[in-house]
N, C-alpha and C. Protein backbone atom coordinates (compact mmCIF):
# COMPACT_ATOMS: atom_id res chain seq x y z
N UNK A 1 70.97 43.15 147.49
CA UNK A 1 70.33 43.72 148.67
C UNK A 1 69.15 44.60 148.28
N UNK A 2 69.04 45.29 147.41
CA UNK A 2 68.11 45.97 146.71
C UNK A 2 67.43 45.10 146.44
N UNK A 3 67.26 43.93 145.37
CA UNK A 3 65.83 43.63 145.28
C UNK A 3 65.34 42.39 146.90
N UNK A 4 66.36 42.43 147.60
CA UNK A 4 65.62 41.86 148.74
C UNK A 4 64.84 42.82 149.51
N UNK A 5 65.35 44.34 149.49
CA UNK A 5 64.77 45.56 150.05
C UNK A 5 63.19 45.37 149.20
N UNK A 6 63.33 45.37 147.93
CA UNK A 6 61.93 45.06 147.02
C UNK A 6 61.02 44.01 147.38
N UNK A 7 61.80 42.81 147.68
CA UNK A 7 60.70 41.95 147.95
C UNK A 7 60.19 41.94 149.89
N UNK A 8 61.07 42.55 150.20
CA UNK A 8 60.50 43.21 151.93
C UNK A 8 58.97 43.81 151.53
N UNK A 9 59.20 44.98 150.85
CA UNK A 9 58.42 45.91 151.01
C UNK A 9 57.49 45.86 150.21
N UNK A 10 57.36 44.78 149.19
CA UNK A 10 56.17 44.18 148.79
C UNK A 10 55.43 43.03 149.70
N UNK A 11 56.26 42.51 150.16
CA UNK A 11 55.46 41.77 151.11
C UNK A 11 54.66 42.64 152.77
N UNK A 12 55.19 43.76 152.98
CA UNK A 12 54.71 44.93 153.44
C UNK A 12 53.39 45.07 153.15
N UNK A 13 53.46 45.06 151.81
CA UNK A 13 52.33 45.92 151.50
C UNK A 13 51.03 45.05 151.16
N UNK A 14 51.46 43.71 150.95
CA UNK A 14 50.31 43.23 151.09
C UNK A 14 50.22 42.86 152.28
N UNK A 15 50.72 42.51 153.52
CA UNK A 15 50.55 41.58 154.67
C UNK A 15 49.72 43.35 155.40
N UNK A 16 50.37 44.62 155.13
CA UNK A 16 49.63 45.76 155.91
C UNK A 16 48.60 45.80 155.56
N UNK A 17 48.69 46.14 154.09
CA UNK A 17 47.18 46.93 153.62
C UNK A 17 47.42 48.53 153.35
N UNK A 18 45.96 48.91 154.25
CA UNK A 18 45.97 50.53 154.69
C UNK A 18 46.72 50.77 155.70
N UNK A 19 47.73 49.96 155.92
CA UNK A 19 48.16 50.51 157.55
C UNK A 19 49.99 50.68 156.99
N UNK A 20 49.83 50.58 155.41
CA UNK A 20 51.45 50.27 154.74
C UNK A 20 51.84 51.65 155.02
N UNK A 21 51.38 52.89 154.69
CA UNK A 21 51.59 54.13 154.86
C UNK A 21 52.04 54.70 155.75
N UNK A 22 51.51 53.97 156.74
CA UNK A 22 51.72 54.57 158.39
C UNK A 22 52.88 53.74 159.02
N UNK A 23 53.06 53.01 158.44
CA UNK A 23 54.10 51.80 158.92
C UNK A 23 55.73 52.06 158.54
N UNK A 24 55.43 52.32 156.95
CA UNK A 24 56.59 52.28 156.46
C UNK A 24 56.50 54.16 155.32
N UNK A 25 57.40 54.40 156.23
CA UNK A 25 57.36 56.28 156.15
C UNK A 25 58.67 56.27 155.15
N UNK A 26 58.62 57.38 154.63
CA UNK A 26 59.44 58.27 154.00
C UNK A 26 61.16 58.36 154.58
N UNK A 27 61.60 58.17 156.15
CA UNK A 27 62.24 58.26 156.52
C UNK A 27 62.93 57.13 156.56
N UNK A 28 62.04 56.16 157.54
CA UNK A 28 62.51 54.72 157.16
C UNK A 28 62.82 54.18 155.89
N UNK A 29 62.71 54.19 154.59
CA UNK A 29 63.37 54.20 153.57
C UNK A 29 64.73 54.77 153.14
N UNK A 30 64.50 55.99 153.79
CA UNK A 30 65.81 57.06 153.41
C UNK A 30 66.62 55.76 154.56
N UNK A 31 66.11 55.41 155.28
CA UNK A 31 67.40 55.21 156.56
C UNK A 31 67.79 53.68 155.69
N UNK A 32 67.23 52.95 155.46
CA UNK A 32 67.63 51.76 154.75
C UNK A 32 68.10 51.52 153.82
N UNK A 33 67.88 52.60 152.98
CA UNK A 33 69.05 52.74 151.68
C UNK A 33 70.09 53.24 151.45
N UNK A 34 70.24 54.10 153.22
CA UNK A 34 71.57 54.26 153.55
C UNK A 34 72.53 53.04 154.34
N UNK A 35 71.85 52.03 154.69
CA UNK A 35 72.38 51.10 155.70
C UNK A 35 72.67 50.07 154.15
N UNK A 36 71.88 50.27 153.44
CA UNK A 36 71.86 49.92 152.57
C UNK A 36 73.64 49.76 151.60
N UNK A 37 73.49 51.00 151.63
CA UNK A 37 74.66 51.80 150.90
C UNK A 37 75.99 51.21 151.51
N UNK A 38 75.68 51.48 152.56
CA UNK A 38 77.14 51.74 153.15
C UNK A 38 77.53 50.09 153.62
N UNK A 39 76.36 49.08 153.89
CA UNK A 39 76.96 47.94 153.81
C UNK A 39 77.51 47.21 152.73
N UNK A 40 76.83 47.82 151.58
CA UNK A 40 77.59 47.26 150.37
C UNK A 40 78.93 48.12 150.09
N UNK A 41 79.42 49.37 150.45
CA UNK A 41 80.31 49.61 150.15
C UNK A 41 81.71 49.00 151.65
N UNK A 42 81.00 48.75 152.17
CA UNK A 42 81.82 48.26 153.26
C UNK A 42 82.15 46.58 152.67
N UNK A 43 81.31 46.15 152.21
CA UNK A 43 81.74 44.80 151.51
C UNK A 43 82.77 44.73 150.51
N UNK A 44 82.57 45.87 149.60
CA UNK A 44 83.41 45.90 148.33
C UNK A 44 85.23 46.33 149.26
N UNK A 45 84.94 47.18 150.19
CA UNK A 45 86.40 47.22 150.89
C UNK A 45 86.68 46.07 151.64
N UNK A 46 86.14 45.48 152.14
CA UNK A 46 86.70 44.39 152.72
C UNK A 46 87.26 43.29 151.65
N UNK A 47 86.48 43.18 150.52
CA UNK A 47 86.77 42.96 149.53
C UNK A 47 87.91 42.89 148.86
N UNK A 48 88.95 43.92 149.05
CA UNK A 48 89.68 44.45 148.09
C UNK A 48 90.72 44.36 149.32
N UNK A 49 90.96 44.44 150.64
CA UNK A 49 92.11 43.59 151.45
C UNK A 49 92.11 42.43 152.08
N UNK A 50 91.04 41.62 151.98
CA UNK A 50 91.07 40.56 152.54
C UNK A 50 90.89 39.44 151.70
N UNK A 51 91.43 37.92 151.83
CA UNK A 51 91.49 37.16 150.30
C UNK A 51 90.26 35.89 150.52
N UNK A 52 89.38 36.09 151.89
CA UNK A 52 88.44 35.09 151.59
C UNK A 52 87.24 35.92 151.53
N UNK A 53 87.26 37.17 150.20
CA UNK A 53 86.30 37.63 150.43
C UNK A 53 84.98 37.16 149.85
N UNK A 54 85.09 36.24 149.11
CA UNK A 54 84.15 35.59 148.15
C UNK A 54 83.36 34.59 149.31
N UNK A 55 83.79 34.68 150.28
CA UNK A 55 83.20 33.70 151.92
C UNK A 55 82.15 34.62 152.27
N UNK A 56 82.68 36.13 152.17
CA UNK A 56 81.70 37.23 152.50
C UNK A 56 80.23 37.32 151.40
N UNK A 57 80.76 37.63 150.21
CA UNK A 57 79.92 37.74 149.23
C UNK A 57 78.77 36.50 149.03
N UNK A 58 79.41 35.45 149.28
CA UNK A 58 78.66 34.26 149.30
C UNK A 58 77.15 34.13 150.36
N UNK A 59 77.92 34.60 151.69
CA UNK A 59 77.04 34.65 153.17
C UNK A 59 76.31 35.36 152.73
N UNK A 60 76.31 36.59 152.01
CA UNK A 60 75.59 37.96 151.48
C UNK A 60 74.39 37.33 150.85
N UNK A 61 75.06 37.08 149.68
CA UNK A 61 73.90 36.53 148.43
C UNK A 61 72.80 35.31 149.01
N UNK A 62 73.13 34.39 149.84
CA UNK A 62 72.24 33.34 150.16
C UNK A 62 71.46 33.81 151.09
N UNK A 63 71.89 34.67 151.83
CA UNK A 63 71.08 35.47 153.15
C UNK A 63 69.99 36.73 152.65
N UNK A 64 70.46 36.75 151.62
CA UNK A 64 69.31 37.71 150.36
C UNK A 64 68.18 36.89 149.78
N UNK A 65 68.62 35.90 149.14
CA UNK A 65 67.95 34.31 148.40
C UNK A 65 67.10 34.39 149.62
N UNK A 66 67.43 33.54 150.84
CA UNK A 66 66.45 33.13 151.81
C UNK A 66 65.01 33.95 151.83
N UNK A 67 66.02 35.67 152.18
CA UNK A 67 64.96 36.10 153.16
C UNK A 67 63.95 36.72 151.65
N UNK A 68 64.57 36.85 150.47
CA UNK A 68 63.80 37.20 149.11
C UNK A 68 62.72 36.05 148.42
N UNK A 69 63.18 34.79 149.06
CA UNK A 69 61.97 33.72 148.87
C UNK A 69 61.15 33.54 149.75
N UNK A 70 61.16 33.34 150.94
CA UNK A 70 60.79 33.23 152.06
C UNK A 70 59.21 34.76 152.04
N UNK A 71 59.80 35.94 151.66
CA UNK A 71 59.32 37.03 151.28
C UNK A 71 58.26 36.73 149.97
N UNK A 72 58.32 35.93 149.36
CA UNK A 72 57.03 35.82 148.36
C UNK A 72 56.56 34.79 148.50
N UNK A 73 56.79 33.57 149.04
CA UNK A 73 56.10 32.72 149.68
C UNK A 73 54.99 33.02 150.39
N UNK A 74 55.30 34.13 151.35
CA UNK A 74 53.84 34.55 152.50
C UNK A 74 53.49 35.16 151.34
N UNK A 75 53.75 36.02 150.67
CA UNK A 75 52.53 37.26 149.75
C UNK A 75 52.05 35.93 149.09
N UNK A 76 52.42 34.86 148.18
CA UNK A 76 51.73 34.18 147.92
C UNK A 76 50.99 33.12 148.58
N UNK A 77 51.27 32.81 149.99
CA UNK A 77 49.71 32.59 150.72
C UNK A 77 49.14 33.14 151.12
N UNK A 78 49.13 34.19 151.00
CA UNK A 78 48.46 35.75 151.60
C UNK A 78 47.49 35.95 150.37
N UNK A 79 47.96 35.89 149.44
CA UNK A 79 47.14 36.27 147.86
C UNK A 79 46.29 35.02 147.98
N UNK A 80 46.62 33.61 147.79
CA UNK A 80 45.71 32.86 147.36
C UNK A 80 44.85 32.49 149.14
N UNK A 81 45.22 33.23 150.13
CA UNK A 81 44.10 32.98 150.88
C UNK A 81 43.10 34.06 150.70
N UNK A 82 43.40 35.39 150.47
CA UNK A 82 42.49 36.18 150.08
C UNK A 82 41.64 35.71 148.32
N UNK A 83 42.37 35.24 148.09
CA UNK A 83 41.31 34.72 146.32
C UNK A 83 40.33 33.73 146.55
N UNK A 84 41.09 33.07 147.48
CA UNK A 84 40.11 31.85 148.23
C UNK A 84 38.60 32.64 149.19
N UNK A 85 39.02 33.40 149.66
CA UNK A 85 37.62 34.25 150.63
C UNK A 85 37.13 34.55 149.52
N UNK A 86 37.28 35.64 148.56
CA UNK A 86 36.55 36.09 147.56
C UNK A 86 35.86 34.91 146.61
N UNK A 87 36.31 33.93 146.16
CA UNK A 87 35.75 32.69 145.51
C UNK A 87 34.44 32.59 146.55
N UNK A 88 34.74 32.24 147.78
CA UNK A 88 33.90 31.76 148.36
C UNK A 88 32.59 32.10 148.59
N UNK A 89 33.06 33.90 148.58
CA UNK A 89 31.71 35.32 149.13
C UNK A 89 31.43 35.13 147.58
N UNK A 90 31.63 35.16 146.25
CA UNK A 90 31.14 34.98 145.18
C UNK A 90 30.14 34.12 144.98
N UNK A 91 30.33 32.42 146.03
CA UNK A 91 29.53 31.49 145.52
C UNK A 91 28.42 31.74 146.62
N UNK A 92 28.78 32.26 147.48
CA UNK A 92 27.33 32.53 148.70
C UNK A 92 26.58 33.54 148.29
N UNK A 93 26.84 34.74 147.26
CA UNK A 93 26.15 35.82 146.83
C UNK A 93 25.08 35.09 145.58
């Protein structure tokens, strides 16, 4: 869940820009690494009384995969459409 939190907030920051600052505050972090927290520790207990918990862990991890690929996919058409403008303003200058 952490490095899907990482690849969120890199893709943030390129899809914002100057507007990443204002968007994504100091607080909102604190609040997500507590939702953060406490859903993984709520997993590890469910974990530890219930016996299809590896059904849980599973749903977890692929629902991380998705949204952590899915998440550098756009930054990487985001990057190579911006390399592409700059190529272009290079060959018109």
């Amino acid at each position: 869940m952490t490095l899907t939190a990482i690849s969120v907030d890199r893709f943030l920051a390129v899809k914002l820009g100057i507007r990443y600052r204002q968007v994504v505050t100091l607080r909102k972090v604190w609040v997500l690494a507590v939702i953060i927290l406490l859903s993984n520790t709520a997993t590890a207990v469910v974990a530890l009384y219930i016996s299809y918990s590896s059904a849980i862990f599973s749903i977890d991890v692929i629902l991380c995969i998705i949204v952590s690929r899915s998440c550098y996919m756009k930054i990487y058409r985001i990057l190579r459409h911006q390399q592409a403008q700059v190529q272009q303003h290079v060959h018109q200058g």
